[in-house]
Protein backbone atom coordinates (compact mmCIF):
# COMPACT_ATOMS: atom_id res chain seq x y z
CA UNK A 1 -93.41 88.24 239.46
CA UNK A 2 -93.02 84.42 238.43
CA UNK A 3 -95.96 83.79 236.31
CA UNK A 4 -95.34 85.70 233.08
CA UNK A 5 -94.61 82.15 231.30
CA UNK A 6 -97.97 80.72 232.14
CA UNK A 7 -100.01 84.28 230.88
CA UNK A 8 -100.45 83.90 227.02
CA UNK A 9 -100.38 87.84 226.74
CA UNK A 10 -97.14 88.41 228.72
CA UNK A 11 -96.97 91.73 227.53
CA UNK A 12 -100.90 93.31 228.14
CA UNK A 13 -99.63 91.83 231.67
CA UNK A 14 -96.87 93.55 231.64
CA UNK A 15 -98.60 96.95 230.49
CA UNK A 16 -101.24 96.53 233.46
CA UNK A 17 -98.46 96.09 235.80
CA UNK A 18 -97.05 99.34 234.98
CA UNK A 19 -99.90 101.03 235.05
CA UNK A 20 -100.97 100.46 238.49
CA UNK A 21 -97.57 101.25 240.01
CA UNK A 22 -96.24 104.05 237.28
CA UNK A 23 -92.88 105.28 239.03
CA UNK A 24 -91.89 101.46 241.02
CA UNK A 25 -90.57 98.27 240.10
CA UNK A 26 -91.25 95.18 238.14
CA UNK A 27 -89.11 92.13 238.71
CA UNK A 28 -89.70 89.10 237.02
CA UNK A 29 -88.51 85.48 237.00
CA UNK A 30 -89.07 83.43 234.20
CA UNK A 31 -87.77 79.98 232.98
CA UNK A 32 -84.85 80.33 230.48
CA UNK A 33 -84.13 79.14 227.45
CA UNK A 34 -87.02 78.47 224.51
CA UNK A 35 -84.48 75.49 223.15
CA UNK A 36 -85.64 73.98 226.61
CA UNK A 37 -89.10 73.87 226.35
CA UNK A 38 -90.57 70.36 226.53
CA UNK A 39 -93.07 68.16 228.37
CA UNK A 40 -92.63 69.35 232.14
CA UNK A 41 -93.08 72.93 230.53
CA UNK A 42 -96.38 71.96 228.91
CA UNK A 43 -97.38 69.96 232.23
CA UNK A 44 -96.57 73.42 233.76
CA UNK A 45 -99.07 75.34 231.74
CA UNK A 46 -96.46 77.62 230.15
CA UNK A 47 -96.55 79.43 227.04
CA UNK A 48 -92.69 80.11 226.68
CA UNK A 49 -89.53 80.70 227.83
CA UNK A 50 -87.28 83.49 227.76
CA UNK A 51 -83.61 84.53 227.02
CA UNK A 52 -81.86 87.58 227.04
CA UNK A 53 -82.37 88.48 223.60
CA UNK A 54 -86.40 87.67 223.78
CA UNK A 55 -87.10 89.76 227.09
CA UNK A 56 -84.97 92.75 226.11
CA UNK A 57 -87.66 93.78 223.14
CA UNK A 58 -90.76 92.99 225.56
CA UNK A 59 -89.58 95.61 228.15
CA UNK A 60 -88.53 98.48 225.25
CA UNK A 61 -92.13 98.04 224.08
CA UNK A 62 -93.93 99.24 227.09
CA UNK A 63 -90.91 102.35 227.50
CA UNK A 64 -89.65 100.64 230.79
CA UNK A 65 -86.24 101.28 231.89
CA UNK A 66 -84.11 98.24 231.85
CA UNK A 67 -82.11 98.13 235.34
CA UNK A 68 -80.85 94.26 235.07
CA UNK A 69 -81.13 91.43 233.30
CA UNK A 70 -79.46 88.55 234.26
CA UNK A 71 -79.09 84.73 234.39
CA UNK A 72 -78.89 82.83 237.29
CA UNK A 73 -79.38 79.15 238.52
CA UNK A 74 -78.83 77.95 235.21
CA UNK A 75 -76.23 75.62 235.26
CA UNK A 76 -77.17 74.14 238.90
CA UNK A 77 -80.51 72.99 237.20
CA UNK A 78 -79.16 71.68 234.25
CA UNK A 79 -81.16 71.59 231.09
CA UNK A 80 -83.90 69.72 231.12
CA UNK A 81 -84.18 69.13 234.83
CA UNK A 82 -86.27 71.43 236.60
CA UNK A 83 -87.07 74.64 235.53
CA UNK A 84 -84.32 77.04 234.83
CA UNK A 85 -84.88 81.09 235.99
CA UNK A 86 -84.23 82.96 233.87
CA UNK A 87 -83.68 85.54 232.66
CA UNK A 88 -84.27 87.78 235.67
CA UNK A 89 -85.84 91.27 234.58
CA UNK A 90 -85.71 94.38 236.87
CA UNK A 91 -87.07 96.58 234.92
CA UNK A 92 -88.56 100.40 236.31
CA UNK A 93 -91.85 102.02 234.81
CA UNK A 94 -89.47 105.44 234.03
CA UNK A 95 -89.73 106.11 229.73
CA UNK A 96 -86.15 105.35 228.07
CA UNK A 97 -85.93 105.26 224.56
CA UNK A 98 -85.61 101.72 223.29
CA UNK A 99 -82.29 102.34 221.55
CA UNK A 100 -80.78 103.15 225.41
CA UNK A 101 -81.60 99.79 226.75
CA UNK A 102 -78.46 97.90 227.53
């Protein structure tokens, strides 16, 4: 998924995703870095960005089960130029307690 910056309600999205797939994956690519956020991300139409820190908490709060989380592309787009992904999320619908999640 590569939209979740542009939804205002990133997690009810989130929460329907899971739903309709209970046991499979969710993958998501977002644009990094809320320090980053400027004119081109308002152009855009998105709500945020995301680090590390900010996506870990979304994903505990539906019980998914953190597989990766990652940066990537990040330094090839520079800040500012483009649109950074990241972080990238795989995350499956299996309950984990939130205190698991690495």
């Amino acid at each position: 998924m590569n939209v979740l910056e542009h939804i205002q309600d990133d997690r009810a999205v989130l929460a329907a995703l899971k739903k309709l797939s209970p046991r499979g994956r969710i993958v998501v690519l977002v644009p990094a870095g809320q320090w980053a956020f400027g004119p081109a991300d308002l152009r855009l139409g998105h709500y945020r960005r995301y680090t590390k820190r900010s996506a870990r908490p979304l994903v505990a709060a539906l019980q998914l089960e953190l597989e990766a989380i990652r940066y990537y592309n990040f330094v090839a787009s520079g800040a500012g130029g483009g649109t950074p992904e990241s972080p990238a999320v795989s995350a499956r619908a299996t309950p984990r307690s939130a205190s698991s999640i690495p």
